[in-house]
C-alpha atoms as a PDB file:
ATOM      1  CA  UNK A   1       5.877 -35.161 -39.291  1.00  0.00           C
ATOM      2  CA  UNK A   2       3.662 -36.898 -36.855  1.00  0.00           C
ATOM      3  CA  UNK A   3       6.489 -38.439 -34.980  1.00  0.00           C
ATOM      4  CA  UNK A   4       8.467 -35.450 -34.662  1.00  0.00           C
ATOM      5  CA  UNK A   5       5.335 -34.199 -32.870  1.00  0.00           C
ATOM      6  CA  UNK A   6       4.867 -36.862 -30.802  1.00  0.00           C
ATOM      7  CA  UNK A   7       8.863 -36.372 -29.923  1.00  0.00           C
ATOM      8  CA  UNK A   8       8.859 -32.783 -29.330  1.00  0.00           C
ATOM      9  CA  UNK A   9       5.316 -33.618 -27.180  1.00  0.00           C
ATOM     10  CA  UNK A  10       7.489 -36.513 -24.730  1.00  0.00           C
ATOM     11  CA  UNK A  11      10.280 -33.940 -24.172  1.00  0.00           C
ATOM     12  CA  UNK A  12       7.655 -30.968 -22.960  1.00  0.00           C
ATOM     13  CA  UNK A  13       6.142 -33.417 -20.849  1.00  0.00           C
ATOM     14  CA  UNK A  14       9.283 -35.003 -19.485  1.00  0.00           C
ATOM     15  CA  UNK A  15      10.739 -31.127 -18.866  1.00  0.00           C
ATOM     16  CA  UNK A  16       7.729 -30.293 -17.325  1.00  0.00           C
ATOM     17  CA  UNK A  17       7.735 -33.079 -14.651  1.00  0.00           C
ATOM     18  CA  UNK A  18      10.591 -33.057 -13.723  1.00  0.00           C
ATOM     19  CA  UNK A  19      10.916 -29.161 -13.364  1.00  0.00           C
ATOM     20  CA  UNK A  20       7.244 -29.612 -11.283  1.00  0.00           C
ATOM     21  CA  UNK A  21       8.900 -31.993  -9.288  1.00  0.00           C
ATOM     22  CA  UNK A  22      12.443 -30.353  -8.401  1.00  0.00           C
ATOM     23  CA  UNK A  23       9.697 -26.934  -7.353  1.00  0.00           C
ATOM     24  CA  UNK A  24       7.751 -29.491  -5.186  1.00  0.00           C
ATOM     25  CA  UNK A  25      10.806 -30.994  -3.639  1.00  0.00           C
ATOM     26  CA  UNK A  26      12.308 -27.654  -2.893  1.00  0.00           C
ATOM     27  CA  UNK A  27       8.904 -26.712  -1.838  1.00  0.00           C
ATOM     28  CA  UNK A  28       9.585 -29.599   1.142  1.00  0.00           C
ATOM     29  CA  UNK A  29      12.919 -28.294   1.657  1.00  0.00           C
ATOM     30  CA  UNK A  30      12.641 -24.858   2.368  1.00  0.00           C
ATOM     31  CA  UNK A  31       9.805 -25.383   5.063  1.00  0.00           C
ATOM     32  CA  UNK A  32      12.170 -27.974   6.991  1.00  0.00           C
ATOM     33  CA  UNK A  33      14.327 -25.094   6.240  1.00  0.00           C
ATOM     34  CA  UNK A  34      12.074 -22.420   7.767  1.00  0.00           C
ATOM     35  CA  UNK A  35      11.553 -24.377  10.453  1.00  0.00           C
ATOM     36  CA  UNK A  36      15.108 -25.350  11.484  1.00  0.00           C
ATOM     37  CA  UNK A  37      16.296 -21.737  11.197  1.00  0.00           C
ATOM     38  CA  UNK A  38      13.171 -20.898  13.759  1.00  0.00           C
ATOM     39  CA  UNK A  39      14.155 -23.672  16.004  1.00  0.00           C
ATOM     40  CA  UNK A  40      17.527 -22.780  16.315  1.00  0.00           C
ATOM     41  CA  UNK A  41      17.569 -18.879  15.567  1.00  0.00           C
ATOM     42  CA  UNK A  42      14.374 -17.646  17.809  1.00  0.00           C
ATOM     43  CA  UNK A  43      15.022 -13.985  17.885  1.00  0.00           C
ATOM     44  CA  UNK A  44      14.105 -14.668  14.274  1.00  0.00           C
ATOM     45  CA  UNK A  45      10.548 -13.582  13.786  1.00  0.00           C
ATOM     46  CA  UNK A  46      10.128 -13.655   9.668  1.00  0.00           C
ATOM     47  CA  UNK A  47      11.875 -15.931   7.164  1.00  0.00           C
ATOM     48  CA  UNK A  48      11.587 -15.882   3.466  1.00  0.00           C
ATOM     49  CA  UNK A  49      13.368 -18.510   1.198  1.00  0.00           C
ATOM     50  CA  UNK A  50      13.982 -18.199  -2.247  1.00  0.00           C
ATOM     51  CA  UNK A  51      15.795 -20.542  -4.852  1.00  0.00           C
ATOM     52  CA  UNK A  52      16.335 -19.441  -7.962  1.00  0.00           C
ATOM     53  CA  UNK A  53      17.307 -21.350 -11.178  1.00  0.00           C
ATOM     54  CA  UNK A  54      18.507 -24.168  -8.578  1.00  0.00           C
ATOM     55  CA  UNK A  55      21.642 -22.377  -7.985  1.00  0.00           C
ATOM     56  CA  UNK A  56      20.908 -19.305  -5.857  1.00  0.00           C
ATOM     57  CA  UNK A  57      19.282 -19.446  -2.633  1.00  0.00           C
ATOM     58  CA  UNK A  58      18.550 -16.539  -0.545  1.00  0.00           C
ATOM     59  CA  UNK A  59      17.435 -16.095   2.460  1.00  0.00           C
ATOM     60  CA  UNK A  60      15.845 -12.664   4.070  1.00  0.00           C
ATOM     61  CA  UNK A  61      15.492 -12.734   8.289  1.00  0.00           C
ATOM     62  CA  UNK A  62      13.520  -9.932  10.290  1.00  0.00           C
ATOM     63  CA  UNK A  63      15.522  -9.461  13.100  1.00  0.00           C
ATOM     64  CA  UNK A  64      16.254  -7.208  15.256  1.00  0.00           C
ATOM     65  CA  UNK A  65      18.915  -8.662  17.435  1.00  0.00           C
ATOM     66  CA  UNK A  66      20.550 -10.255  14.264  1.00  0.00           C
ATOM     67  CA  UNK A  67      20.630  -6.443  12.287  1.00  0.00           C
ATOM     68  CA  UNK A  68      22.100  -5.210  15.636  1.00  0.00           C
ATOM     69  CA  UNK A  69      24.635  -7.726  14.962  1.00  0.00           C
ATOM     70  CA  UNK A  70      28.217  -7.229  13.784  1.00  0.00           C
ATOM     71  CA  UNK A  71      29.062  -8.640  10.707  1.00  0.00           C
ATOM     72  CA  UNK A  72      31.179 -11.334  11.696  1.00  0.00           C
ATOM     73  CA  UNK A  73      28.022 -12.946  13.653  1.00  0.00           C
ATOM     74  CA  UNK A  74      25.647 -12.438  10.572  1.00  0.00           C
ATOM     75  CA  UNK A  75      28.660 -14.384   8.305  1.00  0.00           C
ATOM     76  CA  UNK A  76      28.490 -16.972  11.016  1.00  0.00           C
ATOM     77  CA  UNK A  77      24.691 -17.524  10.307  1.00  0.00           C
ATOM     78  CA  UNK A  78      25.071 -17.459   7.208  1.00  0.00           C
ATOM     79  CA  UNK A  79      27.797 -19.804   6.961  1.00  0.00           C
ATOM     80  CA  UNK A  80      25.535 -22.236   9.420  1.00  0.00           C
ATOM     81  CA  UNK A  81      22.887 -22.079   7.019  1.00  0.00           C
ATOM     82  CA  UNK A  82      24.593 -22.636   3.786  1.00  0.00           C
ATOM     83  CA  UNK A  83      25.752 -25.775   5.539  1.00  0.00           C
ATOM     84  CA  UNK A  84      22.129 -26.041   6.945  1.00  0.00           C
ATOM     85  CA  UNK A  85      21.057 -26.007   3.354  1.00  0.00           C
ATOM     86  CA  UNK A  86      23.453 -28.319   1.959  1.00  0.00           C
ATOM     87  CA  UNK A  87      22.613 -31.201   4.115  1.00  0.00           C
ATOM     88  CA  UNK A  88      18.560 -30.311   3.434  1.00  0.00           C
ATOM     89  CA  UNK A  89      18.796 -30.018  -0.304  1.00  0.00           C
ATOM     90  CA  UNK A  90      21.321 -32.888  -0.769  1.00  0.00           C
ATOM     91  CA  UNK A  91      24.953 -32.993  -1.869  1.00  0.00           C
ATOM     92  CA  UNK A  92      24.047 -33.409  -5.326  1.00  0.00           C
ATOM     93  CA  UNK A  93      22.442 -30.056  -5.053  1.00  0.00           C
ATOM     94  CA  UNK A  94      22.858 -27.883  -7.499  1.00  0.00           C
ATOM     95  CA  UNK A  95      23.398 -24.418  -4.957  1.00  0.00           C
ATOM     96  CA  UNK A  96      26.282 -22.135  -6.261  1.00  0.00           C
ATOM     97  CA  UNK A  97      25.047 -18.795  -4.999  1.00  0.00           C
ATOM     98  CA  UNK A  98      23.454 -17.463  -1.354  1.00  0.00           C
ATOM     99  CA  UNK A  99      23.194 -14.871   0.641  1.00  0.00           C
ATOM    100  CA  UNK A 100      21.059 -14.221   3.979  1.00  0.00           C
ATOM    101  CA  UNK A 101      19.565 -10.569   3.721  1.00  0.00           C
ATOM    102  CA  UNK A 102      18.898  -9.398   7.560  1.00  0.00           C
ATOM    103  CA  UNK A 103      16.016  -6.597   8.308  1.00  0.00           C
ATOM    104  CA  UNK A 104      15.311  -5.305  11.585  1.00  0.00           C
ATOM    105  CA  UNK A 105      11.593  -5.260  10.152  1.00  0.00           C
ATOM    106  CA  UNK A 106      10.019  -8.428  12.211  1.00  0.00           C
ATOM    107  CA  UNK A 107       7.317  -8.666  10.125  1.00  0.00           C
ATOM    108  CA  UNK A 108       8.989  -8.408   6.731  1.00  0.00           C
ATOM    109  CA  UNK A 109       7.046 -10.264   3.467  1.00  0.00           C
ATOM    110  CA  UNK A 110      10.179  -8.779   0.833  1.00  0.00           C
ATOM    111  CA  UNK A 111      12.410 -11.235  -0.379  1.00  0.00           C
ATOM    112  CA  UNK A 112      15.300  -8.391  -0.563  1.00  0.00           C
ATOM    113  CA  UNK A 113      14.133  -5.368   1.811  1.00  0.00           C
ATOM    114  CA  UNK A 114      16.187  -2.299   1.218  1.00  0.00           C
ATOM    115  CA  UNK A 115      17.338  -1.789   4.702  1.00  0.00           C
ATOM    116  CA  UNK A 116      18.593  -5.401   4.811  1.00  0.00           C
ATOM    117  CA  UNK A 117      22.609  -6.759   5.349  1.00  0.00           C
ATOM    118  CA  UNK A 118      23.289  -8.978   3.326  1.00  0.00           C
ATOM    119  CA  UNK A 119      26.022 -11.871   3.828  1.00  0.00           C
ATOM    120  CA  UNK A 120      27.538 -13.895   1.349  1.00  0.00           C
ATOM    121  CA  UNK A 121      26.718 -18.184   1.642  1.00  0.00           C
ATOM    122  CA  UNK A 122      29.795 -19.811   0.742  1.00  0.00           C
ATOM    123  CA  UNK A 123      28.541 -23.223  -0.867  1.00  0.00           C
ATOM    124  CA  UNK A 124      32.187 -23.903  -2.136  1.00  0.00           C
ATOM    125  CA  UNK A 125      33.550 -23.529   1.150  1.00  0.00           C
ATOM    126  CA  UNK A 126      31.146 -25.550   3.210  1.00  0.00           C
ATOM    127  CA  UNK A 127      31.293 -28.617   0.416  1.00  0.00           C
ATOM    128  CA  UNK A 128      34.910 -28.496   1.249  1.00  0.00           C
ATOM    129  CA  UNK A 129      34.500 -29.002   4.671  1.00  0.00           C
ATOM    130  CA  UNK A 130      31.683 -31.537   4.216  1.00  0.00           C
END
């Protein structure tokens, strides 16, 4: 009985380290992240990054000269930073999922505002062409 403590005990702690460390890692990469999409995006006034489960990233922008956009400039964005993302969190990554949510609220703090456009992040596509 003791030992199958001790075993269930190694496996919570190994789980929890490494699930600590992915957060910090992807901690790291999403301000390189934030500050790439500044750098090369500066109409861009607010960023918000969000990865969920490892799989899904999103990305929300407050903007207004991307939300006066059309849509095939926002897909171009968002197809620069899937790619953008790709080479930040690795090939190994485990990214499935994104979208970029654009608000022509500058100062947004919502991960999805209502009034947003979204676009779709192609991972598939951009590992293709990697």
């Amino acid at each position: 009985m003791k030992s199958l403590s001790k075993i269930i005990l190694s496996v919570l702690f190994v789980t929890l380290i490494v699930s600590c460390a992915t957060s910090e890692g992807n901690m790291k990469v999403m301000t390189q992240m934030k500050d790439s999409i500044s750098a090369n995006y500066p109409t861009v006034a607010s960023i918000i990054i969000n990865v969920q489960n490892n799989d899904n990233l999103v990305i929300a922008l407050g903007s207004e000269d991307l939300y006066g956009a059309d849509e095939m400039k926002r897909q171009q964005i968002a197809n620069d930073l899937a790619s953008m993302a790709l080479r930040l969190f690795g090939k190994d990554s485990k990214l499935e999922h994104g979208k970029i949510i654009v608000t022509q609220n500058e100062t947004n703090q919502e991960a999805e505002p209502r009034d947003g456009l979204v676009s779709q992040m192609d991972f598939l596509s951009v590992r293709k062409a990697q």
